[in-house]
C-alpha atoms as a PDB file:
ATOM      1  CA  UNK A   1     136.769 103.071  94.958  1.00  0.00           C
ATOM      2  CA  UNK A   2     138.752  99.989  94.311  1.00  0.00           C
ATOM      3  CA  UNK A   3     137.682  99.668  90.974  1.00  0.00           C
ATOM      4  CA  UNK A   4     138.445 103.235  90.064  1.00  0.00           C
ATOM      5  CA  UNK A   5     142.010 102.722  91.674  1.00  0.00           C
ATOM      6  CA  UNK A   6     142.689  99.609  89.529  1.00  0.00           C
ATOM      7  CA  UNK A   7     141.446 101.068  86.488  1.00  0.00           C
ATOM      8  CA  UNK A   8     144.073 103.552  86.802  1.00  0.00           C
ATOM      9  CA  UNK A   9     147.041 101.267  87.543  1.00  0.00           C
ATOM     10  CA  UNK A  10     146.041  99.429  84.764  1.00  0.00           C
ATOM     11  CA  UNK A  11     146.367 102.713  81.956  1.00  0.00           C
ATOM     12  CA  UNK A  12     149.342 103.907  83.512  1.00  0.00           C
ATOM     13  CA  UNK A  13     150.626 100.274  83.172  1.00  0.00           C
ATOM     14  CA  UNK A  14     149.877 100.133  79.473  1.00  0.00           C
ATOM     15  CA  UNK A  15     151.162 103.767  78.788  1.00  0.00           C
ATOM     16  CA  UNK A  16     154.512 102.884  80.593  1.00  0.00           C
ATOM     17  CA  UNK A  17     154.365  99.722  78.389  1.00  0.00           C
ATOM     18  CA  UNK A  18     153.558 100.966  75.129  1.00  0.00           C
ATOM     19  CA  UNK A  19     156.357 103.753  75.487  1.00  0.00           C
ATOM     20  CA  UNK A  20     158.934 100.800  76.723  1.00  0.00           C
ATOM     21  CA  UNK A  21     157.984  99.325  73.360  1.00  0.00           C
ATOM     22  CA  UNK A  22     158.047 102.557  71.477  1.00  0.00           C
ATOM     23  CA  UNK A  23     161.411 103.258  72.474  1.00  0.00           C
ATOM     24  CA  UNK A  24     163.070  99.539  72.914  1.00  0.00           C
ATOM     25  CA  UNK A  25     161.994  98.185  69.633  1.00  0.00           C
ATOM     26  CA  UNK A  26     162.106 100.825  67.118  1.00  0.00           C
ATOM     27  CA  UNK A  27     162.473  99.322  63.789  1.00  0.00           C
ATOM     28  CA  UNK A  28     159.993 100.302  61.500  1.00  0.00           C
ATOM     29  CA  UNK A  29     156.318 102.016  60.760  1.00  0.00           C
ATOM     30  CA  UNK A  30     154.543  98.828  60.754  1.00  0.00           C
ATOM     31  CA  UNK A  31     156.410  96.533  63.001  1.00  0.00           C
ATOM     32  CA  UNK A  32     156.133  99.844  65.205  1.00  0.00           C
ATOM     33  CA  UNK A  33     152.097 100.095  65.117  1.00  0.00           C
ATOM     34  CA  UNK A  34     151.655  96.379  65.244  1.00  0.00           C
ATOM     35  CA  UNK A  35     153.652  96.318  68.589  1.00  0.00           C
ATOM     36  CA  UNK A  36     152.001  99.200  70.129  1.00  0.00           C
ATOM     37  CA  UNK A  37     148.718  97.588  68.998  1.00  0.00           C
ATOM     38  CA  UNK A  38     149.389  94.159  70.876  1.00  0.00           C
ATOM     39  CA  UNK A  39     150.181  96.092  73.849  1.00  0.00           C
ATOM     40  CA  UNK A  40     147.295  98.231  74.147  1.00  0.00           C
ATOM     41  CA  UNK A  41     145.042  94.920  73.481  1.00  0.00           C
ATOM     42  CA  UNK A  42     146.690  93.131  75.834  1.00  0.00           C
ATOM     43  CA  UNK A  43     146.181  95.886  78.075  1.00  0.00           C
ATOM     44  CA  UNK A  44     142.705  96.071  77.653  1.00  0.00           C
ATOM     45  CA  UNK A  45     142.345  92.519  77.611  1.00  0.00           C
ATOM     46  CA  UNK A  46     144.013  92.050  81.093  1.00  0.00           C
ATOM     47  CA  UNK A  47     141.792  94.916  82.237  1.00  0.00           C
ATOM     48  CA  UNK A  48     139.016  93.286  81.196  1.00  0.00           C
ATOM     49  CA  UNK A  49     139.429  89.632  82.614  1.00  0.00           C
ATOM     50  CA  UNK A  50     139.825  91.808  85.783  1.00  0.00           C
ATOM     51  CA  UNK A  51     137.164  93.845  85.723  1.00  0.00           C
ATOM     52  CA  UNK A  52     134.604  91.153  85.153  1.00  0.00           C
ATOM     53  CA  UNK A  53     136.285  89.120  88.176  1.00  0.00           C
ATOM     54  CA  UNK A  54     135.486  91.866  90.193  1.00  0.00           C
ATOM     55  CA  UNK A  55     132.266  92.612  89.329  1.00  0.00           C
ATOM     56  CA  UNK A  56     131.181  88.975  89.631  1.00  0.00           C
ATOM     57  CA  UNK A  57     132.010  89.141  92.893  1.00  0.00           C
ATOM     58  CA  UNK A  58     129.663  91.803  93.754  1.00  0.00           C
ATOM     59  CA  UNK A  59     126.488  90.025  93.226  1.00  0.00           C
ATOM     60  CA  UNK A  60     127.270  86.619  93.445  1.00  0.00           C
ATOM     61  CA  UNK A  61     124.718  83.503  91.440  1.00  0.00           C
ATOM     62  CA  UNK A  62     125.097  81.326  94.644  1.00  0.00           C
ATOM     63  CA  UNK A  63     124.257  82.386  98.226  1.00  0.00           C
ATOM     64  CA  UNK A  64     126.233  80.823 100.649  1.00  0.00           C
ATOM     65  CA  UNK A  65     123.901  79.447 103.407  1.00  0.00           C
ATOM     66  CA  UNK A  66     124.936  79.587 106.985  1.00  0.00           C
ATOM     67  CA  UNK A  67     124.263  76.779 109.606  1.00  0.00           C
ATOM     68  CA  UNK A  68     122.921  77.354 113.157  1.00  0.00           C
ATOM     69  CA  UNK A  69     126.388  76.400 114.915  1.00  0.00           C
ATOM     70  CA  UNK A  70     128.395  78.578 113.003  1.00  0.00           C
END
């Protein structure tokens, strides 16, 4: 559930960004995509560094061992 919820802050975080930079730095066809085009990878890239985080924490390489007096 968590994961699900995330996932969706994180595309309506990169549509309200990529319209911000649609409409606050209009200047021309190509400096236009190339903006849009950081923002979306930087969206996914966020998401991504995220998502793994998570997931790693699911199943995690090292057991922690408890002791008999805790």
């Amino acid at each position: 559930m968590g994961f699900l919820i995330t996932t969706l802050i994180f595309l309506v975080v990169g549509i309200i960004a990529s319209l911000c930079v649609r409409i606050c730095f209009s200047r021309g066809p190509s400096t236009n995509l190339l903006h849009l085009t950081l923002v979306i990878t930087a969206t996914i890239c966020c998401w991504m560094m995220w998502a793994i985080v998570y997931i790693a924490q699911m199943n995690p390489l090292i057991v922690p061992i408890l002791s008999e007096t805790e």
